[in-house]
Protein backbone atom coordinates (compact mmCIF):
# COMPACT_ATOMS: atom_id res chain seq x y z
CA UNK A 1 58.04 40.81 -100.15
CA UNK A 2 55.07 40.56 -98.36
CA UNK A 3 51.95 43.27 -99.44
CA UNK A 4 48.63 43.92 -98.86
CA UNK A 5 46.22 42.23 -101.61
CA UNK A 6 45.66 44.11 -104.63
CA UNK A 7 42.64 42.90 -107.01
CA UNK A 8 44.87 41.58 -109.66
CA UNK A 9 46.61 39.10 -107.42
CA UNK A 10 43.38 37.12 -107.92
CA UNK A 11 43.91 34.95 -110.33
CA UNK A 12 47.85 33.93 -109.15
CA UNK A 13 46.44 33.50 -105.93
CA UNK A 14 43.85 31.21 -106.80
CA UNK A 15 46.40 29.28 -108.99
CA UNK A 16 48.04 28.64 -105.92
CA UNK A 17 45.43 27.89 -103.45
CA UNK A 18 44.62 25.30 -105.97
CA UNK A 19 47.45 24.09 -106.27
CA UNK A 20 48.23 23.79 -102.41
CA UNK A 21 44.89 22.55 -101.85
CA UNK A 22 44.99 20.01 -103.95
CA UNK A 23 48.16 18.69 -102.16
CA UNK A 24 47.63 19.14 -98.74
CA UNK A 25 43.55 18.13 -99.33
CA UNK A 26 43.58 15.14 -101.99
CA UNK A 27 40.45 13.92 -99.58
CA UNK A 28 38.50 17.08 -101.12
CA UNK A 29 36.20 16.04 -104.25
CA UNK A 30 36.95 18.40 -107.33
CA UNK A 31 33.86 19.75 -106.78
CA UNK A 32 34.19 20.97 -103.78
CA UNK A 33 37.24 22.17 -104.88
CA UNK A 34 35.47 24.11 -107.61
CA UNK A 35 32.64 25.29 -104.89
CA UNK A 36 35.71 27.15 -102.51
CA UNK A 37 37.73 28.81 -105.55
CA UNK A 38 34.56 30.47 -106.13
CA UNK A 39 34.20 31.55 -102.62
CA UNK A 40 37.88 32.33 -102.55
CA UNK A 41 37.56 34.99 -105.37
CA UNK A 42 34.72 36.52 -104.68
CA UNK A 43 34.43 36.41 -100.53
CA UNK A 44 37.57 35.76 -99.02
CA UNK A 45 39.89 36.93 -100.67
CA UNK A 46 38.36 40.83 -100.97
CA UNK A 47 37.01 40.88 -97.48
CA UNK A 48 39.24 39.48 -95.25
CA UNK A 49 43.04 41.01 -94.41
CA UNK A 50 44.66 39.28 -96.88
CA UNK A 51 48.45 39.50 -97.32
CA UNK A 52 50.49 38.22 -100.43
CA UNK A 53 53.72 37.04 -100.59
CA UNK A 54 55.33 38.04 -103.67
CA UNK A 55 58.74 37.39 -105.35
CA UNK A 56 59.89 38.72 -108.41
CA UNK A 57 56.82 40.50 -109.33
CA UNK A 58 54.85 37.54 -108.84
CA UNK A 59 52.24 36.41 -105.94
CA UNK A 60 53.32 32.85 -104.72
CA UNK A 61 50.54 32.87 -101.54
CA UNK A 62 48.96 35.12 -99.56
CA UNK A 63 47.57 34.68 -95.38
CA UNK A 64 43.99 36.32 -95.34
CA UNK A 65 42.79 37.59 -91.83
CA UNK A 66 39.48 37.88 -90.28
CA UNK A 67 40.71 39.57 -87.15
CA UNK A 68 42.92 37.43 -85.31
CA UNK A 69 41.48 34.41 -86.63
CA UNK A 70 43.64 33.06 -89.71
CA UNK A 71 41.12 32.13 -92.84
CA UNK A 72 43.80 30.74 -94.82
CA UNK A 73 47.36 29.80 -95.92
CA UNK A 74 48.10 29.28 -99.13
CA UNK A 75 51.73 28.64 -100.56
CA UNK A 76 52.27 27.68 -104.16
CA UNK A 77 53.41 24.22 -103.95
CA UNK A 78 56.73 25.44 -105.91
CA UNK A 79 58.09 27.58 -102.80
CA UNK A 80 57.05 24.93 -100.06
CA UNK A 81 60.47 25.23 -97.61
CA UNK A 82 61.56 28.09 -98.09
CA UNK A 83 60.44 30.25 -95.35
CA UNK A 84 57.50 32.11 -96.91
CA UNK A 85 54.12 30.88 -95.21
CA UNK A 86 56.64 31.47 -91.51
CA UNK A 87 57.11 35.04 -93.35
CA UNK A 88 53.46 35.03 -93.91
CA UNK A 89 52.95 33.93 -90.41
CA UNK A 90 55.39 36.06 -88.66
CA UNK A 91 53.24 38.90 -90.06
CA UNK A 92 49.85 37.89 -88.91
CA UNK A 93 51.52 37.91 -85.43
CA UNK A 94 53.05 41.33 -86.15
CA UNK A 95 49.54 42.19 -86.64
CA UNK A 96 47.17 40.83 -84.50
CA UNK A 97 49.48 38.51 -81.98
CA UNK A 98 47.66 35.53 -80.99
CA UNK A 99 46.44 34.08 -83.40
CA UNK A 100 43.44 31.23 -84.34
CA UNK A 101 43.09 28.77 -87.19
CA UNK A 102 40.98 25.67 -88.16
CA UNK A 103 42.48 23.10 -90.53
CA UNK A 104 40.98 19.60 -91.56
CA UNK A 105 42.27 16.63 -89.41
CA UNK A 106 43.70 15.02 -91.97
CA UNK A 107 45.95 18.02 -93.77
CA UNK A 108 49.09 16.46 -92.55
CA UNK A 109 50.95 19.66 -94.08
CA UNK A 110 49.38 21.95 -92.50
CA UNK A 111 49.41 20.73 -89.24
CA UNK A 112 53.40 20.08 -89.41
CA UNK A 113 53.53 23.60 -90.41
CA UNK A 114 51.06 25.01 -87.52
CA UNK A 115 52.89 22.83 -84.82
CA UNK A 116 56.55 23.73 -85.93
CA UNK A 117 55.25 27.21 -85.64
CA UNK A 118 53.88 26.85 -82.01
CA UNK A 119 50.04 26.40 -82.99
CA UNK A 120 48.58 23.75 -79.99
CA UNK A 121 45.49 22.34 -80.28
CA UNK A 122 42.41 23.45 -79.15
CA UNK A 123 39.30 21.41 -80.02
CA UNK A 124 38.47 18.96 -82.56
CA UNK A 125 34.87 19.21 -84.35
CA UNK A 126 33.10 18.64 -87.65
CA UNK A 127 32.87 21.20 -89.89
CA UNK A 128 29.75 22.74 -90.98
CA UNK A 129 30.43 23.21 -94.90
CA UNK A 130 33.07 20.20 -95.49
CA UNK A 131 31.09 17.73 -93.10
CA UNK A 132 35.11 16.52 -92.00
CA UNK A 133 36.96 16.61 -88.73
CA UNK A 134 38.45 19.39 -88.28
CA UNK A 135 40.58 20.92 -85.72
CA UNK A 136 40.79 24.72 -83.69
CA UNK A 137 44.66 25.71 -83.64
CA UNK A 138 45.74 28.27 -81.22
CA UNK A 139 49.30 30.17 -81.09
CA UNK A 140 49.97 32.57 -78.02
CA UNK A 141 52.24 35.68 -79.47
C-alpha cells in the first residue's frame, strides 16, 4: 500500500534509508551518513511530498517529492525486487508526470533502477554538499 507520510513512519523510514544508503553509497563516510539522517528527519522527510510504501502495517520506503523533482528513493534493502520503488515510482508519475532526479555517479543501483524505468540522462555535475559527481535524471510521463 502506498500512503501519504504520517509522523510516526520516521523512524522505519530512516531505518531504511540507512540501510539502502549504506548499500547503494558504501563511498559515503559514516559521517556523512550521520549528517543526512539528520536532515532526513527533520527536513525532508516533513516538507517534501513524501509517500510510504507500506506492507503489513509496516513502512519498507517511502519517494519524497519536491514538486516534480524526486528528493529521494529509499527501499529497505529486504524488499529490493519486488516491485515497490516502480510502485513508488509509478505514483510520482501519477502525480506530477515528468519527473527529475539527481543520484551520485557511482550508485550503480540506482541508476539500473532509474534507466530500467526510462530515466535518461541529463547532465553530469558535482554536487554542492557531497563534493561527488553526480548526475540530473530525467523521465518524460
Amino acid at each position: 500500500m502506498i500512503r501519504p507520510f504520517q509522523t510516526d513512519d520516521t523512524d522505519a523510514l530512516l531505518v531504511a534509508w540507512r540501510k539502502a544508503s549504506e548499500l547503494a553509497h558504501p563511498f559515503l563516510s559514516q559521517d556523512f551518513l550521520d549528517q543526512s539522517d539528520q536532515a532526513i528527519r527533520d527536513i525532508y522527510l516533513p516538507k517534501a511530498e513524501t509517500w510510504v510504501a507500506e506492507l503489513n502495517g509496516t513502512p519498507v520506503g517511502f519517494i519524497a517529492l519536491l514538486g516534480n523533482m524526486v528528493g529521494g528513493l529509499f527501499l529497505h534493502p529486504d524488499h529490493h525486487g519486488a516491485g515497490i520503488g516502480r510502485a513508488l515510482m509509478d505514483h510520482a508519475v501519477q502525480q506530477h508526470g515528468d519527473l527529475t532526479v539527481e543520484v551520485f555517479r557511482d550508485n550503480a543501483i540506482g541508476r539500473a533502477f532509474y534507466a530500467a524505468y526510462g530515466f535518461t540522462e541529463v547532465k553530469e555535475f558535482i554536487d554542492d554538499y557531497a563534493g561527488l559527481p553526480t548526475l540530473e535524471l530525467e523521465f518524460r510521463a
